[in-house]
C-alpha atoms as a PDB file:
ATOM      1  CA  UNK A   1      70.734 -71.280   3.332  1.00  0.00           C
ATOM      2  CA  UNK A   2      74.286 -69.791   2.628  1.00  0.00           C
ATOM      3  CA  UNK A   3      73.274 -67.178   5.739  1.00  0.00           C
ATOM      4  CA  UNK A   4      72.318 -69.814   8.066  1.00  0.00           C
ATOM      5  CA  UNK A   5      75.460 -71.771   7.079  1.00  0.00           C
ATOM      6  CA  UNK A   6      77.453 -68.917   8.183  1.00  0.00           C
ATOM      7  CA  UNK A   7      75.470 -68.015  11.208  1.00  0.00           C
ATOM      8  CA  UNK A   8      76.498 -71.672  12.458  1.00  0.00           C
ATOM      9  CA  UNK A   9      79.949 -71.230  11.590  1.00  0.00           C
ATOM     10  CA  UNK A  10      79.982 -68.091  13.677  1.00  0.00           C
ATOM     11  CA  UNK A  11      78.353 -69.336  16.648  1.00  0.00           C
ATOM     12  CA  UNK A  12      80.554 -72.846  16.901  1.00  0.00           C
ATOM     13  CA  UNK A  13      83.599 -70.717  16.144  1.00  0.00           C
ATOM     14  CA  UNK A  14      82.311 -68.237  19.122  1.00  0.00           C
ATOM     15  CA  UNK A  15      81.301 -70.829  21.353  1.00  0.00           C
ATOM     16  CA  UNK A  16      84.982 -72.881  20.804  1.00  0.00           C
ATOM     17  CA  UNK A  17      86.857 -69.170  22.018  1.00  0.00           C
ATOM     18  CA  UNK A  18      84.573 -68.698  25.013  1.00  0.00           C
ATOM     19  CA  UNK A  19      85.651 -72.499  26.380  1.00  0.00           C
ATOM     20  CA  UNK A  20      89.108 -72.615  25.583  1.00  0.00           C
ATOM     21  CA  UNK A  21      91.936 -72.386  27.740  1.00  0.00           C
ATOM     22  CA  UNK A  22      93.071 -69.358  26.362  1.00  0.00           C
ATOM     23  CA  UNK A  23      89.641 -67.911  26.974  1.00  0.00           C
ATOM     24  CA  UNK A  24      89.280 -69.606  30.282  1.00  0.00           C
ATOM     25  CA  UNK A  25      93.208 -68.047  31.455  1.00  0.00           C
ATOM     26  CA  UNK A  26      91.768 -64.732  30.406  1.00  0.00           C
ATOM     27  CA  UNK A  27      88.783 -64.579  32.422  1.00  0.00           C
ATOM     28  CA  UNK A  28      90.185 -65.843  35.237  1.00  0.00           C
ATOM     29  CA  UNK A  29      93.104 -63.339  35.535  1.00  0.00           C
ATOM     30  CA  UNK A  30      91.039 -60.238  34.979  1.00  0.00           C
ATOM     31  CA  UNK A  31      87.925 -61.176  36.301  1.00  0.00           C
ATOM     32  CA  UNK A  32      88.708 -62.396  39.747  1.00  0.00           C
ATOM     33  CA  UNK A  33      86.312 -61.821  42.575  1.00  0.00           C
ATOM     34  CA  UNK A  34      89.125 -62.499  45.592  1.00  0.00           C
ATOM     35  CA  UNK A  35      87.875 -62.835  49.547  1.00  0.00           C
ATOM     36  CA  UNK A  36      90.113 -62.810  51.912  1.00  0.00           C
ATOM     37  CA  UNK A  37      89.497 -64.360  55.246  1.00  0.00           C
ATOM     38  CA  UNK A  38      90.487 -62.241  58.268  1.00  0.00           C
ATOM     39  CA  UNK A  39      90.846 -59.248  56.109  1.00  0.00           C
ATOM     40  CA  UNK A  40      90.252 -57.016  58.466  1.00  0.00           C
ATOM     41  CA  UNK A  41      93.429 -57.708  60.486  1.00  0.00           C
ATOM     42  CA  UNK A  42      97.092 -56.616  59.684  1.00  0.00           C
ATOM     43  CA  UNK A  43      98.348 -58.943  57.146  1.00  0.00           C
ATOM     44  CA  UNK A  44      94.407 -59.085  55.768  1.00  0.00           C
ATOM     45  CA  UNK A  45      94.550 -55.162  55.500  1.00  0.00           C
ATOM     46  CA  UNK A  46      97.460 -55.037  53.369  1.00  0.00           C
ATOM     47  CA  UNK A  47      96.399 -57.719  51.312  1.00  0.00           C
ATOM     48  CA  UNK A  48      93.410 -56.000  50.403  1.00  0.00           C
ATOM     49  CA  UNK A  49      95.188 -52.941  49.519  1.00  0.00           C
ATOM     50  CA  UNK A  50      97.604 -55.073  47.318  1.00  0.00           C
ATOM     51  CA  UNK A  51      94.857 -56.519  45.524  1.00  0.00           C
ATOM     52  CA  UNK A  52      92.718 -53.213  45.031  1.00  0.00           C
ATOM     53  CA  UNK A  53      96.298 -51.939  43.876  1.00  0.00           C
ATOM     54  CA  UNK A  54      96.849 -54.570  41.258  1.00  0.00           C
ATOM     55  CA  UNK A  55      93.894 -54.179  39.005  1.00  0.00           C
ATOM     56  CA  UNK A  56      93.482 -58.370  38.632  1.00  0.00           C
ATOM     57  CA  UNK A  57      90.221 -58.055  40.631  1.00  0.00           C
ATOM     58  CA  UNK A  58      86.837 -56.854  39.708  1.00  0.00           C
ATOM     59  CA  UNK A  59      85.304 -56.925  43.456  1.00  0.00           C
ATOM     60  CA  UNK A  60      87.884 -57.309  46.409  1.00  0.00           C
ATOM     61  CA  UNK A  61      85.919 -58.423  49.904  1.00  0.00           C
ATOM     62  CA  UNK A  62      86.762 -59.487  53.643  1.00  0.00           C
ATOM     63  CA  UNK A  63      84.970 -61.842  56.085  1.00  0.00           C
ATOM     64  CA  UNK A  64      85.783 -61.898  59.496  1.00  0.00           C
ATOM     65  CA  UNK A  65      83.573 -61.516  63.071  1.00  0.00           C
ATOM     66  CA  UNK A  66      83.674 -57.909  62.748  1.00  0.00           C
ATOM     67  CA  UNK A  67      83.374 -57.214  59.418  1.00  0.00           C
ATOM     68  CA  UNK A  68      84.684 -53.377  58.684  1.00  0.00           C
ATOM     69  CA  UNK A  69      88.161 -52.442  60.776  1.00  0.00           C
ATOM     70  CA  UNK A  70      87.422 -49.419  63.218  1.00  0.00           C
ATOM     71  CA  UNK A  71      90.771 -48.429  63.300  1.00  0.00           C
ATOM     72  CA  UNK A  72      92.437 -49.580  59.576  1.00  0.00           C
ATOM     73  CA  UNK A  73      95.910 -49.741  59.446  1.00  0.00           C
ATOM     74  CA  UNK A  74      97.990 -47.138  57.038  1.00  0.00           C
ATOM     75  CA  UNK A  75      97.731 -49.111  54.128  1.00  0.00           C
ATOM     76  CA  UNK A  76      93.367 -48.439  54.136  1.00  0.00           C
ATOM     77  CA  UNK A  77      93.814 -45.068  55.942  1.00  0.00           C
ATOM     78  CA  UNK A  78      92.316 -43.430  53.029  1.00  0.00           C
ATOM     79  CA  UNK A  79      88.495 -43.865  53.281  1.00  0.00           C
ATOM     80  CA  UNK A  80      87.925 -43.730  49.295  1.00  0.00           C
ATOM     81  CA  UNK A  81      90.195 -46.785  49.748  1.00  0.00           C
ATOM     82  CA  UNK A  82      88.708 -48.686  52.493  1.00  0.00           C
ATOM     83  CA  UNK A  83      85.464 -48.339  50.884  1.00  0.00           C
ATOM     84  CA  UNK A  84      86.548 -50.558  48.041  1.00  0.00           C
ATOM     85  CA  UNK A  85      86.609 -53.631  50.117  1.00  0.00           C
ATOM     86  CA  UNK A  86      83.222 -55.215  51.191  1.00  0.00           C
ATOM     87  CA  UNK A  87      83.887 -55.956  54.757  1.00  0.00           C
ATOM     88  CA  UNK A  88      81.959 -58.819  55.650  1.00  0.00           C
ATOM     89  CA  UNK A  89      80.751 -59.963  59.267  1.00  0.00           C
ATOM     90  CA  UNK A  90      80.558 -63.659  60.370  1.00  0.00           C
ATOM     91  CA  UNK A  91      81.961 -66.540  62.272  1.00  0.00           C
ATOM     92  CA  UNK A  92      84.289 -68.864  59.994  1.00  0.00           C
ATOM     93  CA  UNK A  93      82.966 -71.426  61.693  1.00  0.00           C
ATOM     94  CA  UNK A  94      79.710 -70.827  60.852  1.00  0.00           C
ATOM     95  CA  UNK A  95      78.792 -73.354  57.781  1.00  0.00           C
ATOM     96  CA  UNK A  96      75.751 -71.157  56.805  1.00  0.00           C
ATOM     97  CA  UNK A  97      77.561 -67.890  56.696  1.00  0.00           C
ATOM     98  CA  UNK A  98      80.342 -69.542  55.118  1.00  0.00           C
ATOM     99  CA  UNK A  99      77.843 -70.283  51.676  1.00  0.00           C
ATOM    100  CA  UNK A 100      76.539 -67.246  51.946  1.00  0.00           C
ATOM    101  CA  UNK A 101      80.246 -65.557  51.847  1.00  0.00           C
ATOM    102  CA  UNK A 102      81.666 -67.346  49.685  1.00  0.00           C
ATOM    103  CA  UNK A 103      78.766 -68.060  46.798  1.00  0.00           C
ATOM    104  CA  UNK A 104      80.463 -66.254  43.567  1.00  0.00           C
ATOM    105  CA  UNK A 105      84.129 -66.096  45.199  1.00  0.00           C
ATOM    106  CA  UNK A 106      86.786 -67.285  42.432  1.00  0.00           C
ATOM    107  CA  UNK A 107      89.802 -66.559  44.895  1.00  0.00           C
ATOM    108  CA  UNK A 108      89.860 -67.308  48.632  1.00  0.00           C
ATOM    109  CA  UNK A 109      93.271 -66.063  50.795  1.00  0.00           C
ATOM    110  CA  UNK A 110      93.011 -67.334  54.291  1.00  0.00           C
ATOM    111  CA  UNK A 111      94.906 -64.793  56.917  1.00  0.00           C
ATOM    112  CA  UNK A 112      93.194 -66.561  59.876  1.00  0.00           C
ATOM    113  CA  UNK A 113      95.558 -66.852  63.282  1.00  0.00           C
ATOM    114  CA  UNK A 114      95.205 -66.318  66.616  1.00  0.00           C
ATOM    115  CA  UNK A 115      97.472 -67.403  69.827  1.00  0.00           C
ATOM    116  CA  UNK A 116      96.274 -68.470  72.924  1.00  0.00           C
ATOM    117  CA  UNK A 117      96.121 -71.795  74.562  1.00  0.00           C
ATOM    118  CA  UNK A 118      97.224 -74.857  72.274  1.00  0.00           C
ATOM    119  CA  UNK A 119      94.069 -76.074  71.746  1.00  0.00           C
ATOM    120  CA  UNK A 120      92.645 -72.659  70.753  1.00  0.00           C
ATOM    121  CA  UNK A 121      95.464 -72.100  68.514  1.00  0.00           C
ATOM    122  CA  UNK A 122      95.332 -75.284  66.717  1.00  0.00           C
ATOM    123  CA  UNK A 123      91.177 -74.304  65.829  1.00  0.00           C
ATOM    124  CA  UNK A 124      91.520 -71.440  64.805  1.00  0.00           C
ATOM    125  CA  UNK A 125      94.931 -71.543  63.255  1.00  0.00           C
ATOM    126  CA  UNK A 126      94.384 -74.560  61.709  1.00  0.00           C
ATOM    127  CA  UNK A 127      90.322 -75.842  62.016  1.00  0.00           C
ATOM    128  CA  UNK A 128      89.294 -72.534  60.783  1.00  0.00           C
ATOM    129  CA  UNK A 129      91.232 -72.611  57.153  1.00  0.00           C
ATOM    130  CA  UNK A 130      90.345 -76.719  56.704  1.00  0.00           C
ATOM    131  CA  UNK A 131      86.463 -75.854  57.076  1.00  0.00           C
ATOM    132  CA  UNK A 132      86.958 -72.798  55.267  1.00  0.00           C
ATOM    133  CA  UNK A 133      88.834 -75.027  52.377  1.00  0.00           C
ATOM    134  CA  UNK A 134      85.655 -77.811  52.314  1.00  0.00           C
ATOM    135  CA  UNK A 135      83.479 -74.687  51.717  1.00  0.00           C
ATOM    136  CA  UNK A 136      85.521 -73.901  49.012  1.00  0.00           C
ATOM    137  CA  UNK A 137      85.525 -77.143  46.801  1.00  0.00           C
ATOM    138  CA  UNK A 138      82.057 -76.764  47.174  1.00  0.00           C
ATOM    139  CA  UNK A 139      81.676 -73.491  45.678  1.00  0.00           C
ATOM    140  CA  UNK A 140      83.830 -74.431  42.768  1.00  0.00           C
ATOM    141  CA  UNK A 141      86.266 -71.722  44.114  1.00  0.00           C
ATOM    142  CA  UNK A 142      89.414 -71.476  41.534  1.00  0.00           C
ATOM    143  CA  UNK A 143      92.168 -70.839  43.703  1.00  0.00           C
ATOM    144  CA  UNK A 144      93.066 -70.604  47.731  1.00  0.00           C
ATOM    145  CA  UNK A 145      96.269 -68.890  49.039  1.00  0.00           C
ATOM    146  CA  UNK A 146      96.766 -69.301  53.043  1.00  0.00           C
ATOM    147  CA  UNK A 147      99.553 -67.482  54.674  1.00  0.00           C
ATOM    148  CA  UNK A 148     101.326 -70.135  56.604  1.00  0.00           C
ATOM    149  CA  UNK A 149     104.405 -70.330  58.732  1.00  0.00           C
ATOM    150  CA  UNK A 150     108.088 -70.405  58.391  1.00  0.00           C
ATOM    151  CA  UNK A 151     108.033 -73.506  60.920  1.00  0.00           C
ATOM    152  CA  UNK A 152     106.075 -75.695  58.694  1.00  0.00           C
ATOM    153  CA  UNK A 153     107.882 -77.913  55.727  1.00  0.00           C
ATOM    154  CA  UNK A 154     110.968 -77.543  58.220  1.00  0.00           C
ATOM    155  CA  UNK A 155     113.037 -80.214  59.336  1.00  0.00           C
ATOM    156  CA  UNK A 156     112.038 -79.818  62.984  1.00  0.00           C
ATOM    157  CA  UNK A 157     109.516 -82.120  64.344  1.00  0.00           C
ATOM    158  CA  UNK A 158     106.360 -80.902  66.227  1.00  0.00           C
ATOM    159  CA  UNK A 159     105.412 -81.827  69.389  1.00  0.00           C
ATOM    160  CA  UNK A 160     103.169 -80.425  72.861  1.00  0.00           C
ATOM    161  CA  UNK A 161     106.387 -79.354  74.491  1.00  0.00           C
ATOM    162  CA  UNK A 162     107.422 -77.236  71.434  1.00  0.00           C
ATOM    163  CA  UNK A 163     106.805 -73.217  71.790  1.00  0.00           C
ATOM    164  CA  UNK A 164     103.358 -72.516  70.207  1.00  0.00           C
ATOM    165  CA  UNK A 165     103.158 -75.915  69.257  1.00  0.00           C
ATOM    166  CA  UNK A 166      99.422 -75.634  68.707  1.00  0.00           C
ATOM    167  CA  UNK A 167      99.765 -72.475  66.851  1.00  0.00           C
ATOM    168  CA  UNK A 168     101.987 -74.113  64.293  1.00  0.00           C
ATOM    169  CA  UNK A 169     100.591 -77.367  64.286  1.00  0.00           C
ATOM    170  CA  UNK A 170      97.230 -75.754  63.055  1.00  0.00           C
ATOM    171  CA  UNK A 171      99.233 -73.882  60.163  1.00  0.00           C
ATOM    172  CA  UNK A 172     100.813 -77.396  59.230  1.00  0.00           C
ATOM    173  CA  UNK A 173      96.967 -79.021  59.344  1.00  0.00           C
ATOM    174  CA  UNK A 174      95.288 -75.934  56.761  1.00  0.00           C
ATOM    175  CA  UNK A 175      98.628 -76.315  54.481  1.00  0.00           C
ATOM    176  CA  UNK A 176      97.734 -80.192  54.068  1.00  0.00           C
ATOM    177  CA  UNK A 177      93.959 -79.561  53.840  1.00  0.00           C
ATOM    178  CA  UNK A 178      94.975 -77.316  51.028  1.00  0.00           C
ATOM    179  CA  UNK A 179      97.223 -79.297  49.311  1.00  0.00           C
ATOM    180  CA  UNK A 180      94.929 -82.087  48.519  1.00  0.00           C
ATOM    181  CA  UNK A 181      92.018 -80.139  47.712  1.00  0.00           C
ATOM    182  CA  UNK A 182      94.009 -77.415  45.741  1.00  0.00           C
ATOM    183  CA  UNK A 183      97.354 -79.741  44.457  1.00  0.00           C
ATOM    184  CA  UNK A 184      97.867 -77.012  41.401  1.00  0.00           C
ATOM    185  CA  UNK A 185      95.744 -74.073  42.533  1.00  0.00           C
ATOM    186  CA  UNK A 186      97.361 -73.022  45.713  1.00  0.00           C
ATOM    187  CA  UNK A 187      99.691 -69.749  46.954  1.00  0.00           C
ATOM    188  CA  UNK A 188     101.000 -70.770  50.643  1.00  0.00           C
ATOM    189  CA  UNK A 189     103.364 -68.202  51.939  1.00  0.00           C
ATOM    190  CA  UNK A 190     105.586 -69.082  55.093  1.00  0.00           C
ATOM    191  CA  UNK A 191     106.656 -66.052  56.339  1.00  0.00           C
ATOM    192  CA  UNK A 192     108.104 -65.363  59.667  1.00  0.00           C
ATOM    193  CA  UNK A 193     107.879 -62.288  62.238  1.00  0.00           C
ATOM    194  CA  UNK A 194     105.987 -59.702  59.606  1.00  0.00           C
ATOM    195  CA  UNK A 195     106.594 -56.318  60.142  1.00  0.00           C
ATOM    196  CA  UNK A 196     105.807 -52.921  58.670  1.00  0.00           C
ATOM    197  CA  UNK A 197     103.651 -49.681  60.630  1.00  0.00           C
ATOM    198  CA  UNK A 198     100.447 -51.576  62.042  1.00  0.00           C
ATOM    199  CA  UNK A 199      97.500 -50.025  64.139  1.00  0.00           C
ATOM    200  CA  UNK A 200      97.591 -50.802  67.635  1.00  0.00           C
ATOM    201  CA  UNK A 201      94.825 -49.639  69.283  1.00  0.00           C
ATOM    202  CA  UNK A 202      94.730 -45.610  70.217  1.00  0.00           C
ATOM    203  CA  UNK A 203      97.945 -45.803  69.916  1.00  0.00           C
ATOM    204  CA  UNK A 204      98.028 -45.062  66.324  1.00  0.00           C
ATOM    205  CA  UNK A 205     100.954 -46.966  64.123  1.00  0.00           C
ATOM    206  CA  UNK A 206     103.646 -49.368  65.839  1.00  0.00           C
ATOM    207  CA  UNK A 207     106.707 -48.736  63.171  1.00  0.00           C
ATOM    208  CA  UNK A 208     107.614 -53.040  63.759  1.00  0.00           C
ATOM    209  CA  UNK A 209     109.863 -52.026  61.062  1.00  0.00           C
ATOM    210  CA  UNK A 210     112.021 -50.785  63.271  1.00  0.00           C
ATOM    211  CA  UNK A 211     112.275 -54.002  64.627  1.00  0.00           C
ATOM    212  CA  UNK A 212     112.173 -56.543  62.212  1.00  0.00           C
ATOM    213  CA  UNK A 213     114.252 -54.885  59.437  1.00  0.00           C
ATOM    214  CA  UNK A 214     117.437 -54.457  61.439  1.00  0.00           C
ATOM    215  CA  UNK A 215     117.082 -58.276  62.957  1.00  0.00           C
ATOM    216  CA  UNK A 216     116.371 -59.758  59.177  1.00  0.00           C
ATOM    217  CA  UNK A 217     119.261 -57.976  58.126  1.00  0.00           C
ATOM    218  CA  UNK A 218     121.944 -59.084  60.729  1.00  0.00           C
ATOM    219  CA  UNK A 219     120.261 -62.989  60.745  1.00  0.00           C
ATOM    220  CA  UNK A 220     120.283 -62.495  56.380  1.00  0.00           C
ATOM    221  CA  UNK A 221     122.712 -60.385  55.197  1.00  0.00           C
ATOM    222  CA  UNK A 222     126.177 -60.511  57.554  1.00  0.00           C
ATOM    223  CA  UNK A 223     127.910 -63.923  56.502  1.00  0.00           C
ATOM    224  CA  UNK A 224     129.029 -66.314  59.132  1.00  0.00           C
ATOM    225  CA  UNK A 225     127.627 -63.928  61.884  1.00  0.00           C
ATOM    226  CA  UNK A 226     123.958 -64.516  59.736  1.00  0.00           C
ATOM    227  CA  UNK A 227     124.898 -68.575  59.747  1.00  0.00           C
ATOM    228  CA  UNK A 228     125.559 -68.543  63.334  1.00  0.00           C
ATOM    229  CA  UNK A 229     122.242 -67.012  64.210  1.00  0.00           C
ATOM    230  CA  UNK A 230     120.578 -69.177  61.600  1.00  0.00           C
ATOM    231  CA  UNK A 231     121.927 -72.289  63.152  1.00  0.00           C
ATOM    232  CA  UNK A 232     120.280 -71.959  66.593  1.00  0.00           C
ATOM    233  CA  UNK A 233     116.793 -73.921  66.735  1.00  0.00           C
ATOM    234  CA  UNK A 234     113.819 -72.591  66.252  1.00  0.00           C
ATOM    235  CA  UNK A 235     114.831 -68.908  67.032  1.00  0.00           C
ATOM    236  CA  UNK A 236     117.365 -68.426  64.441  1.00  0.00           C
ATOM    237  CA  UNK A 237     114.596 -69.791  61.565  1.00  0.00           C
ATOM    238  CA  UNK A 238     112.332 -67.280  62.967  1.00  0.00           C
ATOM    239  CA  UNK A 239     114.931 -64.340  62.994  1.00  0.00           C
ATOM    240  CA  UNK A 240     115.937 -65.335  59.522  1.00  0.00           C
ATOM    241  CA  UNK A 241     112.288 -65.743  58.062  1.00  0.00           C
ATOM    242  CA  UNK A 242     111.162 -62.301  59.231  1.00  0.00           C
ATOM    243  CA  UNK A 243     109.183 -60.213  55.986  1.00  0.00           C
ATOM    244  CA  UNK A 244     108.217 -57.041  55.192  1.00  0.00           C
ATOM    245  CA  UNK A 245     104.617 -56.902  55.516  1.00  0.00           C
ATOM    246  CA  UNK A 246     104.016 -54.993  51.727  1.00  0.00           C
ATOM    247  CA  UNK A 247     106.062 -58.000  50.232  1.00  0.00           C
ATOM    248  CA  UNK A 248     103.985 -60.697  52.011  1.00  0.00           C
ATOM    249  CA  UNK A 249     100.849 -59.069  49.872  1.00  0.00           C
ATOM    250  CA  UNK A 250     102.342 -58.382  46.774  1.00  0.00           C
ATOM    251  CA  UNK A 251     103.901 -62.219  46.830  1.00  0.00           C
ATOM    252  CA  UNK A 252      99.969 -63.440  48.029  1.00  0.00           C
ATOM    253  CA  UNK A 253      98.558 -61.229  45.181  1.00  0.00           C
ATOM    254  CA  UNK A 254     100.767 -62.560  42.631  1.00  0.00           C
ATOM    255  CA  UNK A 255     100.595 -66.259  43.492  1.00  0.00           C
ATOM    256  CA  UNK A 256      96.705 -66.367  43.647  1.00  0.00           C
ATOM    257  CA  UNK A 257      96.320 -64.327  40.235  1.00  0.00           C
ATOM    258  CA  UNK A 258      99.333 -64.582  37.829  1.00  0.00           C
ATOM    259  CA  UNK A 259      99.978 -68.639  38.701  1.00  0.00           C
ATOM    260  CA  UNK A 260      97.135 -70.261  36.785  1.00  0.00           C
ATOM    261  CA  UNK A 261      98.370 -73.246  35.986  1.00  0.00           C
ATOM    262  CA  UNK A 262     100.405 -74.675  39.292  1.00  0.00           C
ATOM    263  CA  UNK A 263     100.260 -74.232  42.827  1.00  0.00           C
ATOM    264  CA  UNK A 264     102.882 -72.299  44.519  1.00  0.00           C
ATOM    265  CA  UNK A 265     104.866 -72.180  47.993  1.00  0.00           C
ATOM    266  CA  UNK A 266     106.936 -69.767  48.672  1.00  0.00           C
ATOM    267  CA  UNK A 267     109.591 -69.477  51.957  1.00  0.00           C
ATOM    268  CA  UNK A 268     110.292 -66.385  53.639  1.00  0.00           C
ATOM    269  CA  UNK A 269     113.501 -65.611  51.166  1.00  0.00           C
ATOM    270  CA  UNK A 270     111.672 -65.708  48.176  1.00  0.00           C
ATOM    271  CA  UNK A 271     108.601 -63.619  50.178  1.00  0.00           C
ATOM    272  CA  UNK A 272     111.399 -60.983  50.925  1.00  0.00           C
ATOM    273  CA  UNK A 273     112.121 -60.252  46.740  1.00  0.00           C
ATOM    274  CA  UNK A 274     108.953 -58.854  46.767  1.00  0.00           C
ATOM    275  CA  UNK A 275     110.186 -55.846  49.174  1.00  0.00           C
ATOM    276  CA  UNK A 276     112.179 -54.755  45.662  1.00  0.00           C
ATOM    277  CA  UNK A 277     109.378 -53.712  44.768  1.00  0.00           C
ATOM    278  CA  UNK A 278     107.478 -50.446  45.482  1.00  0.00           C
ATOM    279  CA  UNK A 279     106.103 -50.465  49.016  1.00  0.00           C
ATOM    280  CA  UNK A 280     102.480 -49.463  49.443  1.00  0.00           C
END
């Protein structure tokens, strides 16, 4: 009797630690199974690598239409590397794919953009992520993180006239889809121009640093001459918002594994603290 009393003990005590929060905070910060959607592509790359990098994930996978990247960018150059990542094929848009692909996900990161005509944009910018978000709730998926735009939560007011209206109008329709289905289990990032060396083609790496660092730094870091820039619609947010791409995936992997307990938005300033740290 005294054995069995203390076998009983045991399991209640056991079976109290395995459901409580503590437990529950544990499990889900070290035994993360993160897919990222459109990981194939630039930001998607890096975000991978980030992720494989940080040790929060036990299985780190992709989906997009054509699954593993023929050319990978520098940050997956390394084929040991590359081969970490299950790269998935599949249409987004496919509902059927979609449960297949995300069945046993605890972390979904949506990279998904595209530019074209405004109609196209706002699909697959926008449509693409909201599906993708439904599919989500439905798998009992923890925690989405959806890299956004600096031109959403601004002041400025959309409309058809507006340059790439559609693009950013389908940003500003995922970030609401996620907001009410994920109100304390979200990482949005609105970034602007991101730069860093990206594949292009045969071409082998474009250095966009070259670009974007010395424009973030006059429109950032020079005073009234920063203001100035700053102050002229639409071009001076985006000249003022631009990111290094290695601080856009260290932010992403950080707000969709080491923020539990809220949801989290972060603007192109606080992307850019990130870059203090080691680049990939």
């Amino acid at each position: 009797a005294y054995s069995s009393l203390i076998a009983s003990f045991l399991h209640c005590s056991l079976s109290s630690l395995v459901h409580s929060p503590w437990c529950n905070y544990v499990r889900n910060s070290i035994m993360q199974r993160l897919l990222v959607l459109g990981g194939n592509g630039y930001v998607g790359q890096n975000i991978c690598r980030a992720a494989l990098d940080s040790g929060k994930f036990s299985a780190v996978a992709s989906l997009s239409r054509s699954g593993r990247p023929s050319n990978p960018g520098p940050c997956l150059a390394n084929a040991d590397m590359l081969d970490k990542v299950d790269w998935l094929e599949g249409d987004i848009f496919d509902s059927q794919r979609r449960d297949e692909t995300f069945e046993g996900a605890d972390v979904i990161v949506s990279t998904i953009g595209a530019f074209g005509s405004n109609d196209f944009m706002e699909k697959v910018c926008g449509d693409a992520t909201v599906e993708a978000v439904d599919t989500a709730v439905k798998h009992n998926v923890s925690r989405f993180g959806f890299v956004s735009s600096t031109q959403v939560g601004g002041s400025m007011e959309f409309s058809p006239s507006f340059p790439l209206y559609g693009y950013f109008k389908g940003k500003e329709k995922a970030e609401s889809a996620i907001l009410e289905a994920f109100p304390d289990a979200h990482a949005i990032l609105r970034p602007g121009f991101v730069y860093g060396p990206r594949n292009i083609g045969s071409i082998g790496p474009l250095p966009l640093h070259l670009v974007g660092a010395p424009i973030s730094f006059v429109s950032t870091q020079l005073g009234p001459v920063s203001s100035l820039i700053q102050s002229i619609p639409f071009v001076g947010t985006e000249c003022g918002s631009m990111v290094p791409v290695h601080a856009v995936s260290k932010a992403m992997v950080h707000g969709v594994s080491d923020e539990p307990r809220r949801g989290l938005v972060l603007s192109a300033s606080e992307i850019r603290k990130y870059s203090m740290l080691d680049p990939q």
